[in-house]
Every structure is written in C-alpha cells, then in structure tokens.
Protein backbone atom coordinates (compact mmCIF):
# COMPACT_ATOMS: atom_id res chain seq x y z
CA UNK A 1 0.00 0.00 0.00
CA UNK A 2 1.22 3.53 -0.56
CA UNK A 3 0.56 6.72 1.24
CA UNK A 4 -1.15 9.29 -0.14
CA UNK A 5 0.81 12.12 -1.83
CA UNK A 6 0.77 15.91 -1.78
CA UNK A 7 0.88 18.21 1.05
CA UNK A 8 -2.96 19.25 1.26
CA UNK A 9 -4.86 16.09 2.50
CA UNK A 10 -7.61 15.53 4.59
CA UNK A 11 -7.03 14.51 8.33
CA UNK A 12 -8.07 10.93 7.57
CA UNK A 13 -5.11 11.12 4.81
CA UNK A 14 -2.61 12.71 7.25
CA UNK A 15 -3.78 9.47 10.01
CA UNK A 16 -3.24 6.79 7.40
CA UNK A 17 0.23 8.41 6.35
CA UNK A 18 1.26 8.67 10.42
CA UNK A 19 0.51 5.02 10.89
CA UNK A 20 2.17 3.44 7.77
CA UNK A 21 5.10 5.48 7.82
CA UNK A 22 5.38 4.15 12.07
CA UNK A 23 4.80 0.87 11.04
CA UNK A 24 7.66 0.84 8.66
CA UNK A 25 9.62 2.52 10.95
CA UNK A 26 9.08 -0.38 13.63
CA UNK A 27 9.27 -3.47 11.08
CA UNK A 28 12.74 -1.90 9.79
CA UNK A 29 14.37 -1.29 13.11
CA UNK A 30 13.16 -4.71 13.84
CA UNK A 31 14.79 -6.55 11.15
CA UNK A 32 17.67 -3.94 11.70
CA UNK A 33 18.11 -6.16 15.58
CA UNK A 34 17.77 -9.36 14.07
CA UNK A 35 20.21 -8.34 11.40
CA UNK A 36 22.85 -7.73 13.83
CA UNK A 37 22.40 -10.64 15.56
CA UNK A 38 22.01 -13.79 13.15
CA UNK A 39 24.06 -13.57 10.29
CA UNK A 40 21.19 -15.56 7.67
CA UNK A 41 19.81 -12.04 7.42
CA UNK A 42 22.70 -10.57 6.03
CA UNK A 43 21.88 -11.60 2.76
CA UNK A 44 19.07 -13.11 0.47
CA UNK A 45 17.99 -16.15 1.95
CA UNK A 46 17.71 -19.01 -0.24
CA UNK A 47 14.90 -21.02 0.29
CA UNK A 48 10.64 -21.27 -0.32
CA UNK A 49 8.65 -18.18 1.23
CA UNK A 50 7.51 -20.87 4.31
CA UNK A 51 10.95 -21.75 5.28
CA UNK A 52 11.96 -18.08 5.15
CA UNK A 53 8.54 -17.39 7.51
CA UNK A 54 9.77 -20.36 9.56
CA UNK A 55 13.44 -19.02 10.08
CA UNK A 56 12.25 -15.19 10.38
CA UNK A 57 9.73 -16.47 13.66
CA UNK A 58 12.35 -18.73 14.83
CA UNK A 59 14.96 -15.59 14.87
CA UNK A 60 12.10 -13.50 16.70
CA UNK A 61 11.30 -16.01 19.41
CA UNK A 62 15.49 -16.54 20.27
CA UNK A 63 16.18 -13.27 19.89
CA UNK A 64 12.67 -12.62 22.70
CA UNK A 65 14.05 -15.66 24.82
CA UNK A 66 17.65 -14.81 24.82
CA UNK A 67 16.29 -10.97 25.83
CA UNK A 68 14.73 -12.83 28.58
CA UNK A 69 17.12 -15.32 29.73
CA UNK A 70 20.75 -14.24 28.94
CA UNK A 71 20.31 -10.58 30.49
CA UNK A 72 23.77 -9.00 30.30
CA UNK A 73 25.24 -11.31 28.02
CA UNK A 74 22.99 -11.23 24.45
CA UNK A 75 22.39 -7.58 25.06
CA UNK A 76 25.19 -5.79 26.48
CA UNK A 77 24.55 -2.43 28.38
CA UNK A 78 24.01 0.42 25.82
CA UNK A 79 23.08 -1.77 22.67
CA UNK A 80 19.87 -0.96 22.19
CA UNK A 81 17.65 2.05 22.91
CA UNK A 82 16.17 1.46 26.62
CA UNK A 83 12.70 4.03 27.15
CA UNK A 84 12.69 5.48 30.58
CA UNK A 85 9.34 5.89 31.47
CA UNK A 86 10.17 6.67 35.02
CA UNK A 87 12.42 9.84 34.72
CA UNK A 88 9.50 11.19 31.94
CA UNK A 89 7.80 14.24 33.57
C-alpha cells in the first residue's frame, strides 16, 4: 500500500500516512536487531517463502528468549535504545 501524496490532505489522509510510515519505521528497526544478531539475514535467503517465515519467527522467538534469559550477556549495556518511562515528567 502507498501513502497518499501531496501536502494538502484531509485529516483521515494525514492518520493513514502517520501510521504506515510508524509501522515501517518499527518493522525496519526490527529486522535492523535481528540483522545484527544472526548472520542468515545478512543476505538473500535461499529457500521457499515458508521456510523463510519459519526461520524469520524462529529468529524473533530466540532473539525474545535470549532478551529474557541471557540478560547481560545477548544484550550488552548500551546496545539498544532502553525508554525510561520513570524519569518522563
């Protein structure tokens, strides 16, 4: 889907474009992590669209359990982007 061009749209327009354009945002800094940690996404992975699903959810549940379990180790102090919603005023 593509957003809707030009500079005078309605508010709905403006919405839609907001969302999509966050939802990229998150997917790609997403795939950016898992990037950085397993090396099959460094390039084209060859295999049929399920395996690919199967090794992409596979990646996303270690990479969730190892966030989990291996605190200090997998992700080292300053790695990723921590929110502090305790010192928000």
């Amino acid at each position: 889907m593509k957003p809707y061009p030009g500079a005078n749209l309605a508010y709905d327009e403006k919405v839609y474009n907001y969302r999509r354009s966050r939802v990229r945002r998150l997917s790609e800094n997403g795939f950016g992590i898992l990037v950085s940690r397993f090396r099959v996404f460094q390039k084209t992975i060859a295999c049929n669209l399920t395996t690919v699903e199967k090794i992409v959810r596979t990646s996303c549940a270690l990479h969730n359990w190892l966030t989990n379990n291996a605190i200090g180790t997998y992700l080292p102090r300053g790695s990723v982007d921590i929110e502090d919603i305790e010192g928000v005023k």
